[in-house]
Protein backbone atom coordinates (compact mmCIF):
# COMPACT_ATOMS: atom_id res chain seq x y z
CA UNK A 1 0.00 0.00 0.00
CA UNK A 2 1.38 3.21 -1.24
CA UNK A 3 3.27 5.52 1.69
CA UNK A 4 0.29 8.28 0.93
CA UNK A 5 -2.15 6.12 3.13
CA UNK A 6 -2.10 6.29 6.54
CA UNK A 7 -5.13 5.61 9.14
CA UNK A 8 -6.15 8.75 11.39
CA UNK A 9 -7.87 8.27 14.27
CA UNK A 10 -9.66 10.81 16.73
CA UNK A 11 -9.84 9.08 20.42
CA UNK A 12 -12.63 10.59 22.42
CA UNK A 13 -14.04 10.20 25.70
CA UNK A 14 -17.27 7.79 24.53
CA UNK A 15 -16.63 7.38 20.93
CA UNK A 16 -13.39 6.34 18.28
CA UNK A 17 -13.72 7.75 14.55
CA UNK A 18 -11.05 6.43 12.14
CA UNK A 19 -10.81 6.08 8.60
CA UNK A 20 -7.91 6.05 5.86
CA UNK A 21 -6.07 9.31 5.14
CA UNK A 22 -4.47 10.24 1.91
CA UNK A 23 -1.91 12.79 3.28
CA UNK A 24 -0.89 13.66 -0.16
CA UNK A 25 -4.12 14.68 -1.20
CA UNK A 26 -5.30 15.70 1.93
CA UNK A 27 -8.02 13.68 2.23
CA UNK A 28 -10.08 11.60 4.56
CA UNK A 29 -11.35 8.55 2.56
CA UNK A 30 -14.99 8.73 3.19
CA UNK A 31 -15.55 4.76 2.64
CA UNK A 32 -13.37 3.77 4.79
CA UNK A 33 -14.86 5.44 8.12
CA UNK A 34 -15.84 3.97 10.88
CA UNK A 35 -17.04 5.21 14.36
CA UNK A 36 -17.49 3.11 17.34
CA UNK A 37 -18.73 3.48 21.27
CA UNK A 38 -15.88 3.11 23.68
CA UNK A 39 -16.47 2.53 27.16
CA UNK A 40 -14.03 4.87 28.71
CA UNK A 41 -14.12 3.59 32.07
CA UNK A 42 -13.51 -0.07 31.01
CA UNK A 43 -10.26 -2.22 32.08
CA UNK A 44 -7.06 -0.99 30.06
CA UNK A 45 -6.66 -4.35 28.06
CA UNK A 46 -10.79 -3.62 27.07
CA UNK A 47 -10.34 0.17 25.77
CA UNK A 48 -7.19 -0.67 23.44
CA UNK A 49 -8.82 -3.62 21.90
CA UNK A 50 -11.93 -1.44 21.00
CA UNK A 51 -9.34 1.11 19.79
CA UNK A 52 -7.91 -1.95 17.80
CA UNK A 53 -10.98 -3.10 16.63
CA UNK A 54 -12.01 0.19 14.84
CA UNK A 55 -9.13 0.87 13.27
CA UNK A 56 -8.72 -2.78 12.04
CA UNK A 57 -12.14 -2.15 10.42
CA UNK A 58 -10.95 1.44 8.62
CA UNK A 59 -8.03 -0.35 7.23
CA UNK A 60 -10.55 -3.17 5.11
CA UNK A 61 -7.73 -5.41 4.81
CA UNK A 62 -5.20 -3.14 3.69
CA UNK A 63 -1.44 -2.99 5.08
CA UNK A 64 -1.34 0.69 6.11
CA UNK A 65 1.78 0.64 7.83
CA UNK A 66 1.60 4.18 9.94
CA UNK A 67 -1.01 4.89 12.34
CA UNK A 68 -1.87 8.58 13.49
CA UNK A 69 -3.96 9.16 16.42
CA UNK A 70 -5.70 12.15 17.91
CA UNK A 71 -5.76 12.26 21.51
CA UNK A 72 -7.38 13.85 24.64
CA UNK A 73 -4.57 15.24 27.22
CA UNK A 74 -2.77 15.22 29.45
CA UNK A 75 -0.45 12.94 27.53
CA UNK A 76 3.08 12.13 27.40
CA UNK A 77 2.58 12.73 22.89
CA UNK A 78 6.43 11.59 22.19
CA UNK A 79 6.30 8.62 24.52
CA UNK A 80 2.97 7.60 24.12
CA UNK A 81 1.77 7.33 28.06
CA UNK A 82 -1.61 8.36 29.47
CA UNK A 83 -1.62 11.24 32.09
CA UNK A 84 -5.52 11.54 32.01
CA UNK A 85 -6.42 11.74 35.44
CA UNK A 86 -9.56 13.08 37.09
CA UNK A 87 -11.91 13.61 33.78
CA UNK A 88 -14.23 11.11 34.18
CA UNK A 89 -12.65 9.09 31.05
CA UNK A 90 -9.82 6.84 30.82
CA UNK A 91 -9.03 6.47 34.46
CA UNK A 92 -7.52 2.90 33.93
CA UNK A 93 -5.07 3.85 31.43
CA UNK A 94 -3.11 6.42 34.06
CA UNK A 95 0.65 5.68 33.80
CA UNK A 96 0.28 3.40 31.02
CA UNK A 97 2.07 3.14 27.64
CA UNK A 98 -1.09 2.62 25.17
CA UNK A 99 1.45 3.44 22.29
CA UNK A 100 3.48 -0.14 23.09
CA UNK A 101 -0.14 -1.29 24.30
CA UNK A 102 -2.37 -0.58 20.89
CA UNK A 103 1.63 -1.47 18.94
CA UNK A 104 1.67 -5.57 20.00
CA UNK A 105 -2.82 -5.91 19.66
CA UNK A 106 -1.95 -4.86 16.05
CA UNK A 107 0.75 -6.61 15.53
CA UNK A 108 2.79 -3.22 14.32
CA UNK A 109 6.33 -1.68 15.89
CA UNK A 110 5.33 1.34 18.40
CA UNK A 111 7.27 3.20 15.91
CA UNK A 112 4.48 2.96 13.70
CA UNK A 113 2.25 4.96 16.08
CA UNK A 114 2.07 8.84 16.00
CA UNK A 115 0.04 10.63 18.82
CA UNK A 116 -1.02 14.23 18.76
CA UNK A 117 -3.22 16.49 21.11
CA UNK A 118 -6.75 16.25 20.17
CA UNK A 119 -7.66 19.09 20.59
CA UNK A 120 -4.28 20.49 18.00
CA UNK A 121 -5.50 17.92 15.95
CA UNK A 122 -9.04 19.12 15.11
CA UNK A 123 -7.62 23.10 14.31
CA UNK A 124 -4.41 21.60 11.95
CA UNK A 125 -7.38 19.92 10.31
CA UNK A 126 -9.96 23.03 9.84
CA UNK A 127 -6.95 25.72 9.36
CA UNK A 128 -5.84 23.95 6.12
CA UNK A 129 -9.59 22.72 4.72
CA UNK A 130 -12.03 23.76 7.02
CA UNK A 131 -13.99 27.07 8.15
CA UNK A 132 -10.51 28.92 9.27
CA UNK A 133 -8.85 28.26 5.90
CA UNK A 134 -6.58 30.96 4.92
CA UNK A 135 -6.15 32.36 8.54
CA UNK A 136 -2.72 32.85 9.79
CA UNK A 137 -3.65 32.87 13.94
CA UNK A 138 -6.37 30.90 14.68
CA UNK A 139 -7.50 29.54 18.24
CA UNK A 140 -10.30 26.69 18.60
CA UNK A 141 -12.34 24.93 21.26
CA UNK A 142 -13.60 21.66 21.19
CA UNK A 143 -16.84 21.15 22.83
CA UNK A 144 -17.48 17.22 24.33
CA UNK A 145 -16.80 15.37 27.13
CA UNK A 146 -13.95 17.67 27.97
CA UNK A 147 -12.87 21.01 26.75
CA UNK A 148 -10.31 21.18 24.34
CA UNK A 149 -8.36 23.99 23.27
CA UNK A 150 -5.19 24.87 20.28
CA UNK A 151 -3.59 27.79 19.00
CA UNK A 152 -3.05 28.03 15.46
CA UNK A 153 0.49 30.25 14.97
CA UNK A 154 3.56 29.96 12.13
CA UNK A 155 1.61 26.91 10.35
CA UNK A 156 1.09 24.62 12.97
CA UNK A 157 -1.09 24.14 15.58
CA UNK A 158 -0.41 23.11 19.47
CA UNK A 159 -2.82 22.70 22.35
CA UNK A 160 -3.60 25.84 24.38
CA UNK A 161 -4.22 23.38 27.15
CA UNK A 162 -7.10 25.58 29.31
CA UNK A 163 -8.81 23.09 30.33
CA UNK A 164 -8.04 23.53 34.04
CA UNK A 165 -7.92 27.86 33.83
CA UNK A 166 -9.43 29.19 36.73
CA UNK A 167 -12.81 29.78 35.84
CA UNK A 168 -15.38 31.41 38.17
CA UNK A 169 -16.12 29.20 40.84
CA UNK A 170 -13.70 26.14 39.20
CA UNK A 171 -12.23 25.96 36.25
CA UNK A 172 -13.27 26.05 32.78
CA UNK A 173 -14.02 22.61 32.23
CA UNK A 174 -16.42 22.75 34.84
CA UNK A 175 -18.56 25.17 33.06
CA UNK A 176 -17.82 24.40 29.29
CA UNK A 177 -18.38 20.53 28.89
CA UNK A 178 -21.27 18.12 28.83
CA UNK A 179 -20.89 17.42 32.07
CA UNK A 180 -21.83 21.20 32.85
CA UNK A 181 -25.31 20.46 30.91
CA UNK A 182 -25.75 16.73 33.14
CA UNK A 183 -25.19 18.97 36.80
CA UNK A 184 -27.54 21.99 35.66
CA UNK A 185 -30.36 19.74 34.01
CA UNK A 186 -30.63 17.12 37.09
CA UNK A 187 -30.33 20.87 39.60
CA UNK A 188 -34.02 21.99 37.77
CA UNK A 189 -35.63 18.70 36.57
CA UNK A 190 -34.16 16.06 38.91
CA UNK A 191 -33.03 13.67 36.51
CA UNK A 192 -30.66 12.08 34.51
CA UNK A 193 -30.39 13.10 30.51
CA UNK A 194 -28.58 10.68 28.11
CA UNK A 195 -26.23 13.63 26.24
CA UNK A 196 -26.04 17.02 25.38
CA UNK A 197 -28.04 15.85 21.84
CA UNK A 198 -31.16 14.89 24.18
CA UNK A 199 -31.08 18.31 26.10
CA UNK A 200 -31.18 19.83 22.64
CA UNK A 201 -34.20 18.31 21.47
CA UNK A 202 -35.80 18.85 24.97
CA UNK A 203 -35.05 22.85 24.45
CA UNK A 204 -37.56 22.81 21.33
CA UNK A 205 -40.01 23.07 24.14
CA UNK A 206 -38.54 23.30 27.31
CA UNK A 207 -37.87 27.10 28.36
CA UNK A 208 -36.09 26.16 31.19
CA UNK A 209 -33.83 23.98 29.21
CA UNK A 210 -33.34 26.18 26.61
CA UNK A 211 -32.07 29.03 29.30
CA UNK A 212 -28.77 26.56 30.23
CA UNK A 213 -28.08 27.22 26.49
CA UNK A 214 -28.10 30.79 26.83
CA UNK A 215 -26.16 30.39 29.79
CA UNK A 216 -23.35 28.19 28.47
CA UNK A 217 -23.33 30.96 25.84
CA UNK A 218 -22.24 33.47 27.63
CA UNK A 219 -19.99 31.18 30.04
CA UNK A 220 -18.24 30.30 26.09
CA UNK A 221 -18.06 33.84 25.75
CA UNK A 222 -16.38 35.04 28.64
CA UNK A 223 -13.77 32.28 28.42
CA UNK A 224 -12.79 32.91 24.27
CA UNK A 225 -12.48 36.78 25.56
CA UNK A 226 -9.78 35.78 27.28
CA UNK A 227 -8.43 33.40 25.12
CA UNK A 228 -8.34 36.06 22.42
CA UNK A 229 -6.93 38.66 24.60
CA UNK A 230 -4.05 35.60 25.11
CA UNK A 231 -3.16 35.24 21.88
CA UNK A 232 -4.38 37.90 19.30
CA UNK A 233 -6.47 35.48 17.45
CA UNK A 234 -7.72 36.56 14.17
CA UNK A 235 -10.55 34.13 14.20
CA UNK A 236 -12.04 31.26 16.37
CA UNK A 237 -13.36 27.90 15.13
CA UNK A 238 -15.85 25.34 17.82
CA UNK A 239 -15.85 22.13 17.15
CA UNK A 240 -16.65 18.64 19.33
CA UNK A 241 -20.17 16.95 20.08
CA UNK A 242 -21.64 20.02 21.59
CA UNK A 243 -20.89 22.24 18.51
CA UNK A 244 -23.86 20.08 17.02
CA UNK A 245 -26.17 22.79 19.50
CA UNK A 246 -24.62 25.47 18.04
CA UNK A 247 -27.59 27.26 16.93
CA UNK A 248 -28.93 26.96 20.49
CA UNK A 249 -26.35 28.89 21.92
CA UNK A 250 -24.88 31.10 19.28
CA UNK A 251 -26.98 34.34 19.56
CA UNK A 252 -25.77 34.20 23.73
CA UNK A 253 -22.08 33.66 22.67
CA UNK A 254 -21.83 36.25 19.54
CA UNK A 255 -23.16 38.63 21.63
CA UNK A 256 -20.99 38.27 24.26
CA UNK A 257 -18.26 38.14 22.18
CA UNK A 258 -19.33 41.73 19.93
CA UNK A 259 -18.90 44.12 22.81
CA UNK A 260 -14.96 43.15 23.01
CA UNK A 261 -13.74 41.98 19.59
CA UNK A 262 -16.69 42.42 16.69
CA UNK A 263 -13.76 42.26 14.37
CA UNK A 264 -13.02 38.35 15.10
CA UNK A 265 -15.37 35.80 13.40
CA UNK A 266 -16.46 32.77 15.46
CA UNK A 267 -17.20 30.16 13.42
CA UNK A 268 -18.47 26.33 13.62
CA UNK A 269 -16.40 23.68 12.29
CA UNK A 270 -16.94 22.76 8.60
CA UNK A 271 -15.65 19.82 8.63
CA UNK A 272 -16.92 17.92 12.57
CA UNK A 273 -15.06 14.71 13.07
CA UNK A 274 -12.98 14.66 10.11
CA UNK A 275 -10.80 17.66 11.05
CA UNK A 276 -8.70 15.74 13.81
CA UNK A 277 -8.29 12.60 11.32
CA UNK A 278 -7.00 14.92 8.63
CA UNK A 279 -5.04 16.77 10.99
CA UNK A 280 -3.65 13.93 12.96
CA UNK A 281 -2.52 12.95 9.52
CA UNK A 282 -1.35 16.21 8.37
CA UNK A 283 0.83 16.24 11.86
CA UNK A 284 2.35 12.81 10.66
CA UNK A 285 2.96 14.41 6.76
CA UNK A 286 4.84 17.20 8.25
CA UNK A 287 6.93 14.95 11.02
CA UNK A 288 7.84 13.04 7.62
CA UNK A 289 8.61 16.22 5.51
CA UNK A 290 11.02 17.78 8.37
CA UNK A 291 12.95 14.98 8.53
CA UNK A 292 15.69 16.16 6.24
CA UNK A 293 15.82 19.18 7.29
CA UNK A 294 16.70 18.06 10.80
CA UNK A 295 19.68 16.38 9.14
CA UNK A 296 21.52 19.51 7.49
């Protein structure tokens, strides 16, 4: 199988999406996806074979000999241990090396493995085909389980890593992550929801419901004014599960955002899951394309 083909893979906190990459070309072979549930509280030996298992299935029998993932932090990227501690997600794979782990289930050298920041990932991804196309400083958050958050600067993008920022009462993850919606909705309604997708279509007719989207609106709001005021963004992209509500919490966030910086678009990802598979990939391309340089 030609060198142009590798398999990107975004690892999130309930889900795995992976599908063949043509790095080349620069695109994710639609055909070839695949998305599965992962249980992220299962035994160690459990999670990496459902890792396995999905991208076994994006391969369809083809020897793809590099595989580029796109993970959640903390994370040792280089080494390829798990630091996750504390997120609800992953708890069981704390201290462990899941690069040498996922290496001997698929029968490939841990050389083969490439691990970037999820969260870097998804903005590489949308900076060179998505909704921020063309920008030269970009920042993004990524809306899910967790908060994610990357700086686009001098072509490449790292994570911003504000996940833990000191946020009113706690920190930012606290108020800007489905498990914000789960703590407000059982506070007024005294139950359980599934996901930040059934809250949505409760809001529809629910006023009370549809106020925590106002609210998270302006919590989003408060936070990217910062974040701006960090870096000087030009523009801001959201992506992750929650982005899907957009519309329910735009008109909160926007105008937030206006009475600081009316000059810096905030957009929603064009391109959802497939911008940390392209840009996991696109991480790996550039790793590849350094290489010589490194040598002079």
């Amino acid at each position: 199988m030609s060198e142009s083909f590798v398999i990107g893979a975004d690892i999130g906190g309930s889900h795995i999406t992976a599908a063949q990459v043509d790095v080349h070309r620069k695109q994710v072979l639609l055909p070839s996806l695949v998305r599965l549930p992962i249980d992220s509280m299962a035994a160690a030996a459990e999670v990496i074979e459902a890792w396995a298992a999905c991208i076994r299935q994006a391969m369809q029998d083809k020897r793809l000999t590099k595989i580029c993932l796109a993970m959640p932090g903390p994370f040792d990227y280089e080494q390829g241990i798990c630091l996750i501690s504390d997120q609800d997600k992953y708890p069981l794979l704390y201290g462990l090396n899941v690069k040498k782990m996922l290496a001997q289930v698929l029968g490939i050298q841990p050389s083969a493995i490439y691990l970037n920041n999820d969260a870097a990932c998804f903005l590489q991804g949308e900076v060179f085909g998505g909704s921020v196309s063309g920008y030269q400083q970009v920042i993004s958050v990524t809306l899910g389980t967790g908060l994610g958050t990357a700086v686009f600067a001098n072509g490449q993008a790292t994570s911003a890593d504000l996940w833990n920022m000191p946020f009113k009462e706690g920190i930012a993850e606290d108020y800007l992550s489905a498990r914000w919606f789960a703590n407000q909705y059982t506070a007024i309604a005294g139950s359980l929801i599934s996901g930040v997708k059934e809250l949505a279509g409760l809001a529809m007719r629910d006023e009370s419901v549809k106020t925590l989207f106002t609210e998270f609106g302006r919590n989003l709001g408060a936070f990217l004014i910062r974040f701006i005021e960090q870096t000087g963004a030009a523009a801001v992209v959201i992506g992750g599960n929650i982005a899907q509500s957009y519309p329910l919490f735009k008109e909160a966030l926007h105008a937030h955002i206006q009475r600081r910086f009316p000059e810096v678009p905030i957009v929603r990802s064009e391109l959802g899951e497939l911008a940390a598979l392209l840009g996991a990939a696109g991480f790996y391309f550039n790793h590849l394309h350094t290489i010589p340089d490194q040598k002079k």
